[in-house]
PDB file of N, CA and C in Angstrom:
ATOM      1  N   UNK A   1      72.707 122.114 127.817  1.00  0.00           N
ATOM      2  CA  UNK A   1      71.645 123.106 127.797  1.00  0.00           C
ATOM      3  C   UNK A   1      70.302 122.383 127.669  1.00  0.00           C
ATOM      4  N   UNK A   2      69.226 122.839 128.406  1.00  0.00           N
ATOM      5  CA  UNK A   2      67.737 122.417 128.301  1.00  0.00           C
ATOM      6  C   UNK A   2      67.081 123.025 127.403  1.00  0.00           C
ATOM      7  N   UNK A   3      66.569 122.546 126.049  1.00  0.00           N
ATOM      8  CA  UNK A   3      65.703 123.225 125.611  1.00  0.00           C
ATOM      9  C   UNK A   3      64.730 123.520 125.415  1.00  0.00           C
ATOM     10  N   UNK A   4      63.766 122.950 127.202  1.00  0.00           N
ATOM     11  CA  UNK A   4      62.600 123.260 127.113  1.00  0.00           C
ATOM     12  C   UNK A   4      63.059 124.429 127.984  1.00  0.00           C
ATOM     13  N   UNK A   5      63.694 124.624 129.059  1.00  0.00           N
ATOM     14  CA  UNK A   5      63.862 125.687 129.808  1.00  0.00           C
ATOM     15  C   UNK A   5      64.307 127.418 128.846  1.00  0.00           C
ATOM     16  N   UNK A   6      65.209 126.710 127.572  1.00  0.00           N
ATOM     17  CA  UNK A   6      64.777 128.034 126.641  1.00  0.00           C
ATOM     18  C   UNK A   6      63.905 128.328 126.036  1.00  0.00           C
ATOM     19  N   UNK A   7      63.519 127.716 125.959  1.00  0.00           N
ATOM     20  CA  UNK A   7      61.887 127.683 125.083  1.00  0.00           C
ATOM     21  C   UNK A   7      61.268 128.409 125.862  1.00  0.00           C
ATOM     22  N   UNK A   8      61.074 128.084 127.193  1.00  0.00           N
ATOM     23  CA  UNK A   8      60.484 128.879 128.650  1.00  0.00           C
ATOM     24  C   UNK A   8      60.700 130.279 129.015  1.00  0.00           C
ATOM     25  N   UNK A   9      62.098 130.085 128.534  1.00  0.00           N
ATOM     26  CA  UNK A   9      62.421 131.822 128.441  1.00  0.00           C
ATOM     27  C   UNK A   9      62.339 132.540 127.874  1.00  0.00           C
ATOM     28  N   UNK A  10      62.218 131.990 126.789  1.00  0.00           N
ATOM     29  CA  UNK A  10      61.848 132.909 125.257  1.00  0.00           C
ATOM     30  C   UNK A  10      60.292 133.186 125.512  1.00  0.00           C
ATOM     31  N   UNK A  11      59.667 132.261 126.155  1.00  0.00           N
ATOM     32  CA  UNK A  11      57.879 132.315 126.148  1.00  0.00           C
ATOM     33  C   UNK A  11      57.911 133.602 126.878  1.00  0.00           C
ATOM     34  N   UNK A  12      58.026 133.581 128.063  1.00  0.00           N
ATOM     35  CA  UNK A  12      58.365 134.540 129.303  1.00  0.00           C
ATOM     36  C   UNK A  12      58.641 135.852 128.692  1.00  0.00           C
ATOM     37  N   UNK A  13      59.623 135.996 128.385  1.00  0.00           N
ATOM     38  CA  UNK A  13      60.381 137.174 127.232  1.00  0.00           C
ATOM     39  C   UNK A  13      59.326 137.869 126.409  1.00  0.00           C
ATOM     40  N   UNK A  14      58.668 137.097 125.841  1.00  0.00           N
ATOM     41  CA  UNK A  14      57.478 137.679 125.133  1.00  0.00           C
ATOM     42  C   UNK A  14      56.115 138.331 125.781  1.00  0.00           C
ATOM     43  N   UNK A  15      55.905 137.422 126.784  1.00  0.00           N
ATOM     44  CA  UNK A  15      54.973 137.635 127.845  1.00  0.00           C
ATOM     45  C   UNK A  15      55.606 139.145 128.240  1.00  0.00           C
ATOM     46  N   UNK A  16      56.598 139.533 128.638  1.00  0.00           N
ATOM     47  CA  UNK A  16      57.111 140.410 128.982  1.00  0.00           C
ATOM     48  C   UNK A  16      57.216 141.866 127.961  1.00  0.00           C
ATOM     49  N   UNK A  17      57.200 141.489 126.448  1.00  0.00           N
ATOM     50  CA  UNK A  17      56.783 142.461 126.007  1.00  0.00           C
ATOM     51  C   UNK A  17      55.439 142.579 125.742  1.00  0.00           C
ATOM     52  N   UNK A  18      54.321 141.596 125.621  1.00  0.00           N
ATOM     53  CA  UNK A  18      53.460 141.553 125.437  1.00  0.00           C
ATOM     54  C   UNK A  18      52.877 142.597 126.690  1.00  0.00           C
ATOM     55  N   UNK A  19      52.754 142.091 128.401  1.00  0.00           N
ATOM     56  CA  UNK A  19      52.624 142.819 129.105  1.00  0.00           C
ATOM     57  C   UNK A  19      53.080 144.466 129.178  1.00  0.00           C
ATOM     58  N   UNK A  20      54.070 144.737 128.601  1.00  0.00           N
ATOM     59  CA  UNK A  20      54.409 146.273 128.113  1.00  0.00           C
ATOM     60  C   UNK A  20      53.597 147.131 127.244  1.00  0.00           C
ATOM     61  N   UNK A  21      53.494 146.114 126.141  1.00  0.00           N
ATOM     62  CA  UNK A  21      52.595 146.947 124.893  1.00  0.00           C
ATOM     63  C   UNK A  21      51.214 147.065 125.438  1.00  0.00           C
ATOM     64  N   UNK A  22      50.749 146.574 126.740  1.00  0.00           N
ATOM     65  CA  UNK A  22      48.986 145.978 127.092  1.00  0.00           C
ATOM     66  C   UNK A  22      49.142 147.279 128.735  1.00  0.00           C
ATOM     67  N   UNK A  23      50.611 147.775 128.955  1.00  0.00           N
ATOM     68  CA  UNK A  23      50.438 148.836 130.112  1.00  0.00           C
ATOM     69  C   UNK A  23      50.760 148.249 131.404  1.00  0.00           C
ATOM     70  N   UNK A  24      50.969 146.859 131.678  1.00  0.00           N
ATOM     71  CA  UNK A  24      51.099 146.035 132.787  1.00  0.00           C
ATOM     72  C   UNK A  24      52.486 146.172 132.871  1.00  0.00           C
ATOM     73  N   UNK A  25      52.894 147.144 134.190  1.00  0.00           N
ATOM     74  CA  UNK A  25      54.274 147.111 134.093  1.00  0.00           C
ATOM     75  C   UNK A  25      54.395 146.094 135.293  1.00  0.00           C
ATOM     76  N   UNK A  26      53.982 146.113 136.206  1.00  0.00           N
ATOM     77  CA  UNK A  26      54.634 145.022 136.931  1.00  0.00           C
ATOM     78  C   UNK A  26      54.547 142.944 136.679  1.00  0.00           C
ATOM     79  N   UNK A  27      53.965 143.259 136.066  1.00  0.00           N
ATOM     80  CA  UNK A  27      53.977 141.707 135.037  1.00  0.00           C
ATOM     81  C   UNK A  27      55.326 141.633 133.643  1.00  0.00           C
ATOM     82  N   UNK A  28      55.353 142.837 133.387  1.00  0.00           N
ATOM     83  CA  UNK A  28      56.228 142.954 132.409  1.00  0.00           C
ATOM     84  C   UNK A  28      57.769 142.725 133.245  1.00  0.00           C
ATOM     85  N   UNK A  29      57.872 143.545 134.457  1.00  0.00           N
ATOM     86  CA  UNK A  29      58.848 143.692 135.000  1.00  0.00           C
ATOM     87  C   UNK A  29      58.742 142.118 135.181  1.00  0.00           C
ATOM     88  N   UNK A  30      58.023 140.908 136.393  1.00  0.00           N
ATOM     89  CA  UNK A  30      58.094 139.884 136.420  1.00  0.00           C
ATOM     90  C   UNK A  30      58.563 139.183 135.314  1.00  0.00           C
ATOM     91  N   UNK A  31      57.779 138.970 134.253  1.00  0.00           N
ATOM     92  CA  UNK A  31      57.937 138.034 133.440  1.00  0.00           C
ATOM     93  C   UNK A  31      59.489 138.184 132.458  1.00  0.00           C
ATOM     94  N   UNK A  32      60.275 139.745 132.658  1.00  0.00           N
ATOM     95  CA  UNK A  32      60.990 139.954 132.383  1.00  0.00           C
ATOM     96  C   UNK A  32      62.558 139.177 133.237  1.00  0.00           C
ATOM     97  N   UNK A  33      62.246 139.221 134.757  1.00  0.00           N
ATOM     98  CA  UNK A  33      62.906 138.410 135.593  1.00  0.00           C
ATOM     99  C   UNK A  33      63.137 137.165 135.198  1.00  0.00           C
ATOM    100  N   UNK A  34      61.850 136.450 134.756  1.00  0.00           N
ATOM    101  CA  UNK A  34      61.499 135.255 134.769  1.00  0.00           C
ATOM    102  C   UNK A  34      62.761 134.886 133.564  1.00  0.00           C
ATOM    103  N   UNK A  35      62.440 135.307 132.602  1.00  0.00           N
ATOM    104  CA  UNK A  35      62.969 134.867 131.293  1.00  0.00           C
ATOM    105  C   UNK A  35      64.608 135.374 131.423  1.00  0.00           C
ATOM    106  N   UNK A  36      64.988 135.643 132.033  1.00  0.00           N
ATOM    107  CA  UNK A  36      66.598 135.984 132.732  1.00  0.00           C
ATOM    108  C   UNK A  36      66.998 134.964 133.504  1.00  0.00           C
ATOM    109  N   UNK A  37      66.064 134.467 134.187  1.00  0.00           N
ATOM    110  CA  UNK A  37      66.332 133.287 135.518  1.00  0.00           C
ATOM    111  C   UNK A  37      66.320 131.566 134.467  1.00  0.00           C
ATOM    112  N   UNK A  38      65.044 131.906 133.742  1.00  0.00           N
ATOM    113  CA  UNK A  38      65.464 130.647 133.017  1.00  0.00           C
ATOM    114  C   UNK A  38      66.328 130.303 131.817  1.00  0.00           C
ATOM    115  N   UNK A  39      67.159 131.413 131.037  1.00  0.00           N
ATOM    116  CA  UNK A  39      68.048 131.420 130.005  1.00  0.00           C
ATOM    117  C   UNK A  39      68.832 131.078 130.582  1.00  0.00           C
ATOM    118  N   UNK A  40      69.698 129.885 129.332  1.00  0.00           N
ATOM    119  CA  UNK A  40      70.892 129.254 129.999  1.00  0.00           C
ATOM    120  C   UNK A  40      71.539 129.589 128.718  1.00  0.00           C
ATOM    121  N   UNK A  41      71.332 130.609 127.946  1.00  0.00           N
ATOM    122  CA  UNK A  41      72.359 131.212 127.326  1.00  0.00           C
ATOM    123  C   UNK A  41      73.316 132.963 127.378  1.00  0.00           C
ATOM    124  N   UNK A  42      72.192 133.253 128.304  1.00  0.00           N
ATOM    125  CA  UNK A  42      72.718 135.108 128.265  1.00  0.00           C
ATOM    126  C   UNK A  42      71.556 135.815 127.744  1.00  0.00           C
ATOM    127  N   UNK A  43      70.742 135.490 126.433  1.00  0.00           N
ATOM    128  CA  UNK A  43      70.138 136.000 125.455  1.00  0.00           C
ATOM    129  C   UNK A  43      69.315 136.776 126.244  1.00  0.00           C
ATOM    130  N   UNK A  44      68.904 136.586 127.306  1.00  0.00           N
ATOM    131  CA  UNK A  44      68.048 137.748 128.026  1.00  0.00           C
ATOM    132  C   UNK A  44      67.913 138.709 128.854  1.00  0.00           C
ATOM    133  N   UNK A  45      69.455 138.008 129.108  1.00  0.00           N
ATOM    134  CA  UNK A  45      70.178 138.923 130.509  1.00  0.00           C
ATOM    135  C   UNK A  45      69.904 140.369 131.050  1.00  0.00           C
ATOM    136  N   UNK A  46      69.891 141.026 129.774  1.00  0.00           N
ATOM    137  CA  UNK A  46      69.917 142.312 129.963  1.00  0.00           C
ATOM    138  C   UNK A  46      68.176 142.575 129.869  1.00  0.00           C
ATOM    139  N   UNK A  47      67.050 141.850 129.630  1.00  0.00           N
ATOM    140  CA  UNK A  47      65.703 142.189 129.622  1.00  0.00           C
ATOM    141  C   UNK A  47      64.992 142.780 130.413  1.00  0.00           C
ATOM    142  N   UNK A  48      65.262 142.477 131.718  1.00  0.00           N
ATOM    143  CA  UNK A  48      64.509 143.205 133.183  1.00  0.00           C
ATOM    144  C   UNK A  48      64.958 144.487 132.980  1.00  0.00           C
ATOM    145  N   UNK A  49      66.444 144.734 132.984  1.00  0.00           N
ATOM    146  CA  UNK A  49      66.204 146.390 133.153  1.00  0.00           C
ATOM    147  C   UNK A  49      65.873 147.154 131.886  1.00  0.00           C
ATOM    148  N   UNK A  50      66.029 146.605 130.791  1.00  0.00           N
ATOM    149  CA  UNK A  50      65.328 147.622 129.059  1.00  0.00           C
ATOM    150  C   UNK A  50      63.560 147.466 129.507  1.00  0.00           C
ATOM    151  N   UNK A  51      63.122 146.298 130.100  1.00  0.00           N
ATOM    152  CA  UNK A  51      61.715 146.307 130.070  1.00  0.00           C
ATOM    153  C   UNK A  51      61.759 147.618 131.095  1.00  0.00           C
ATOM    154  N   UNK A  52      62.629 147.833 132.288  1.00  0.00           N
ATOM    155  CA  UNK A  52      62.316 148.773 133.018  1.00  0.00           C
ATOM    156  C   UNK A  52      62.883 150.142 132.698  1.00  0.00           C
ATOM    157  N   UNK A  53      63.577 150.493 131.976  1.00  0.00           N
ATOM    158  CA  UNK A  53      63.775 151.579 131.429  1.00  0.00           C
ATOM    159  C   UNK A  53      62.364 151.940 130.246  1.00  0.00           C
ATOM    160  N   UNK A  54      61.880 151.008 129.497  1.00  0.00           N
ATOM    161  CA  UNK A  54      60.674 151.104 128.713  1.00  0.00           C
ATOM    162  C   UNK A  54      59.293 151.685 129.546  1.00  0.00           C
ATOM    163  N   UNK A  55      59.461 151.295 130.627  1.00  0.00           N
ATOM    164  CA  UNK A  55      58.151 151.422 131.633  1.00  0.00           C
ATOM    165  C   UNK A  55      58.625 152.577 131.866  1.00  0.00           C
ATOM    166  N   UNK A  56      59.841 153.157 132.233  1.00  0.00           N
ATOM    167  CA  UNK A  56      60.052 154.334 132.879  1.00  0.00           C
ATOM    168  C   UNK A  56      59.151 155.147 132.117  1.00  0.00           C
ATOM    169  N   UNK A  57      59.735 155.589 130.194  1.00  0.00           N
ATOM    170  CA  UNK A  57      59.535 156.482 129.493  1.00  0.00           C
ATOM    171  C   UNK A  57      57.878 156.054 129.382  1.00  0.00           C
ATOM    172  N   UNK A  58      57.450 154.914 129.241  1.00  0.00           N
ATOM    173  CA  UNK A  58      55.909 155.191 129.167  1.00  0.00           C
ATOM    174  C   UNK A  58      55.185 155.754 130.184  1.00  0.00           C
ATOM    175  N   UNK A  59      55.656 155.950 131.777  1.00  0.00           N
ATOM    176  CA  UNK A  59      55.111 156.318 132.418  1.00  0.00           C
ATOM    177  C   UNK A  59      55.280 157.793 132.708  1.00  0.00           C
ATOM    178  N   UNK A  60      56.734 158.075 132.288  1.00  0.00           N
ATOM    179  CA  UNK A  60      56.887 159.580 131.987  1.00  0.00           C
ATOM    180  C   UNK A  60      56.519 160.345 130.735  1.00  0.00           C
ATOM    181  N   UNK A  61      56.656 159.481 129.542  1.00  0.00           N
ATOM    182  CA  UNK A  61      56.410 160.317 128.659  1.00  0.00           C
ATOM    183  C   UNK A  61      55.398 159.963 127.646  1.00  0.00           C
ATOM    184  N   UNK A  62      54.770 158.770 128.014  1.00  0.00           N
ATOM    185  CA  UNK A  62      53.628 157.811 127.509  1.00  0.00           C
ATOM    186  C   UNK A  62      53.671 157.533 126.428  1.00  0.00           C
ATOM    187  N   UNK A  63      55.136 157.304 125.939  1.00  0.00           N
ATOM    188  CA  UNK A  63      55.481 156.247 124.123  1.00  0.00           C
ATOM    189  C   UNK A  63      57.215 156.186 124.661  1.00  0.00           C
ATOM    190  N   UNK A  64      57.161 155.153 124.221  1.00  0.00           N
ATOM    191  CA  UNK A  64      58.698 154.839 124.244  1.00  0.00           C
ATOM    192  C   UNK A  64      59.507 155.285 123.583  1.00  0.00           C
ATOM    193  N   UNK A  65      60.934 155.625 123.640  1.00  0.00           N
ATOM    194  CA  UNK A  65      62.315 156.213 123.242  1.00  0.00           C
ATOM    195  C   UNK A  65      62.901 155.912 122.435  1.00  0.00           C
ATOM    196  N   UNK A  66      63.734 156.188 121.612  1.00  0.00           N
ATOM    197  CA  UNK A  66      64.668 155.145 120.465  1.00  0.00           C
ATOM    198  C   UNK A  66      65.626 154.679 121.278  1.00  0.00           C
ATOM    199  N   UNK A  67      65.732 155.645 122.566  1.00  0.00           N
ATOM    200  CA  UNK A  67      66.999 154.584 123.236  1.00  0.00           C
ATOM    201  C   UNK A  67      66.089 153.102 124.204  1.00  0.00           C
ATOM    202  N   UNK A  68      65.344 153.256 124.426  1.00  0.00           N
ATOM    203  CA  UNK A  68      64.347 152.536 124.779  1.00  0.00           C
ATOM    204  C   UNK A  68      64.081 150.990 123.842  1.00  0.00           C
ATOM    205  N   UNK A  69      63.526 151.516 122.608  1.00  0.00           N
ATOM    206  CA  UNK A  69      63.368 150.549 121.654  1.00  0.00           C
ATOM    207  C   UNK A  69      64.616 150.422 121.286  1.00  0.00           C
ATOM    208  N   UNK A  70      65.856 150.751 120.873  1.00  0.00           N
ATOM    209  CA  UNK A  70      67.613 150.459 121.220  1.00  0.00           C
ATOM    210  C   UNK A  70      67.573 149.363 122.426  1.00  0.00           C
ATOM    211  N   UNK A  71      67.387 149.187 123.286  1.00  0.00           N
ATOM    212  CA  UNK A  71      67.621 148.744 124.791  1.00  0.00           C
ATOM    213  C   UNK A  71      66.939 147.675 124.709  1.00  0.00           C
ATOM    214  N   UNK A  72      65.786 147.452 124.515  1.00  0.00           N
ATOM    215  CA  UNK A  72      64.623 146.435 123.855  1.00  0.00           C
ATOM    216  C   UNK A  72      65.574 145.408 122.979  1.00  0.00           C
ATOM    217  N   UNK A  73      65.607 146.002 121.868  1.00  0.00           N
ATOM    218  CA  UNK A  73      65.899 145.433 120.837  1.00  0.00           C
ATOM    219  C   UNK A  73      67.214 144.497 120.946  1.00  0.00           C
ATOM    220  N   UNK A  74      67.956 145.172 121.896  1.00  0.00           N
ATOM    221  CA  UNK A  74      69.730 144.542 122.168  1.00  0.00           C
ATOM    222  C   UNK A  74      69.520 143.129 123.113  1.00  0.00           C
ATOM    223  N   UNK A  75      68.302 143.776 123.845  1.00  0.00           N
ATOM    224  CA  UNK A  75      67.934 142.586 124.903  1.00  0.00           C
ATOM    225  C   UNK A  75      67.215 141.743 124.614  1.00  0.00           C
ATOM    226  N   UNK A  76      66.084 141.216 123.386  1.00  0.00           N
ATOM    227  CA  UNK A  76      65.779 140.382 122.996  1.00  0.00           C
ATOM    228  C   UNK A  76      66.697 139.528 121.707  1.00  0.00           C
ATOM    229  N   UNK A  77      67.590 140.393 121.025  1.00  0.00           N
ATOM    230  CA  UNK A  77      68.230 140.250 120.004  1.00  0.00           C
ATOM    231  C   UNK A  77      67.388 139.794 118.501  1.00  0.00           C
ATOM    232  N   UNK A  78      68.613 139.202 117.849  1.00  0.00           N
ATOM    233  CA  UNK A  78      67.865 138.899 116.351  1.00  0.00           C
ATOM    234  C   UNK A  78      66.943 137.547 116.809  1.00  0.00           C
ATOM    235  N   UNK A  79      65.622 137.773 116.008  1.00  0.00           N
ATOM    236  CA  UNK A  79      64.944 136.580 116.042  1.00  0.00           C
ATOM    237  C   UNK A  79      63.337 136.683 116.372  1.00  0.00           C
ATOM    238  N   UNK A  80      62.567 135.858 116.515  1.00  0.00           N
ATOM    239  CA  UNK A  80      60.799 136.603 116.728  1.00  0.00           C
ATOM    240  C   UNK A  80      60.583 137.076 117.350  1.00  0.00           C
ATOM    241  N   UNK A  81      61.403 137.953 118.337  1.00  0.00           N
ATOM    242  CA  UNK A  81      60.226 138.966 119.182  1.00  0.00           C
ATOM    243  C   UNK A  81      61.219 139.912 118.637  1.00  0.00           C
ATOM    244  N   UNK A  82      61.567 140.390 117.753  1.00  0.00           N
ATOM    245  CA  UNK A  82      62.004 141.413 116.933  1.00  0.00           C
ATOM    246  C   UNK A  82      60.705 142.354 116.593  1.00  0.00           C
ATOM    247  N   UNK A  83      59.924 141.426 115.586  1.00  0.00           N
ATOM    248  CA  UNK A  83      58.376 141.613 115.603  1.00  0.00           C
ATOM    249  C   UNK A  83      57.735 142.615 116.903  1.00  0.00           C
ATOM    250  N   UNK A  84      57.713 142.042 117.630  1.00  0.00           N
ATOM    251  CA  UNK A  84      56.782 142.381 119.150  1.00  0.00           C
ATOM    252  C   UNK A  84      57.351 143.494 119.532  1.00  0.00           C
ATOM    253  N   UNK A  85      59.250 144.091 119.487  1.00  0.00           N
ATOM    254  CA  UNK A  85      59.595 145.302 120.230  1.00  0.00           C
ATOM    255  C   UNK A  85      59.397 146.407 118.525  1.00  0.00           C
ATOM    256  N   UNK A  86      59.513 145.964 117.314  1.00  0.00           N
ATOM    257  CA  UNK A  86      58.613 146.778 116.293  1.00  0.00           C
ATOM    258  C   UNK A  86      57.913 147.377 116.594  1.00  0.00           C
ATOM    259  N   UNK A  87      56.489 146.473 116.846  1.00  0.00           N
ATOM    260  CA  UNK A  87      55.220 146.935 117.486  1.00  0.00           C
ATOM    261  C   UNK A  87      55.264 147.694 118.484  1.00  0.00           C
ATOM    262  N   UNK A  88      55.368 147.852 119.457  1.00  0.00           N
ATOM    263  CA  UNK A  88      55.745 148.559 120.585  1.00  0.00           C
ATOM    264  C   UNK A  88      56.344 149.916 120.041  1.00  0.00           C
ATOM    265  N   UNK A  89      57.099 149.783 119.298  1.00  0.00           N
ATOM    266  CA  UNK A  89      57.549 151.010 118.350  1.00  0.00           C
ATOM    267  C   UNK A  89      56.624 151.886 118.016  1.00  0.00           C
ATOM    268  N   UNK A  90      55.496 151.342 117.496  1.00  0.00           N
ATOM    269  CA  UNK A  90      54.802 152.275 116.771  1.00  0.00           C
ATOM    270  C   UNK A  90      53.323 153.244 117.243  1.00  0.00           C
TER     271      UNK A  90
END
C-alpha cells in the first residue's frame, strides 16, 4: 500500500465534503470520484454516491437527511472527517 496515495484520498475525501457544505456539487461529486480512484483500501468506496445522494436532498430539500448524513458517515467512516459530515449536519 502507498501512503502518500492515501493520504491523497483522504485529502480529496475532504475536499469533497468541504465542496458540499460550500454548495459546489459538481466538485464535490469530482473530488468524491477522486478519493475512490485513489484509495487502496475500500475506505471510500462508497463516497461518490452518499456525496450524491447528499446533493440530491440539498437540492430538493435544501438541508440534508439522516439517511443522508447515515450514508456520509458510513462512507467516510471512523476518523477526522467525522468532524466535517457533523458539520454538514447542522
Amino acid at each position: 500500500m502507498d501512503g502518500q496515495a492515501q493520504r491523497k484520498a483522504l485529502a480529496a475525501a475532504e475536499r469533497a465534503l468541504d465542496a458540499l457544505e460550500s454548495g459546489r456539487a459538481d466538485a464535490a461529486r469530482s473530488a468524491a470520484r477522486r478519493a475512490a480512484e485513489l484509495d487502496q483500501v475500500g475506505a471510500f468506496a462508497a463516497l461518490p454516491r452518499a456525496v450524491e445522494q447528499a446533493n440530491d436532498d440539498l437540492v430538493n430539500n435544501g438541508s440534508l437527511s439522516e439517511l443522508s448524513l447515515a450514508a456520509l458517515n458510513a462512507a467516510v467512516g471512523p476518523g477526522p472527517l467525522e468532524a466535517v459530515v457533523a458539520r454538514l449536519g447542522r
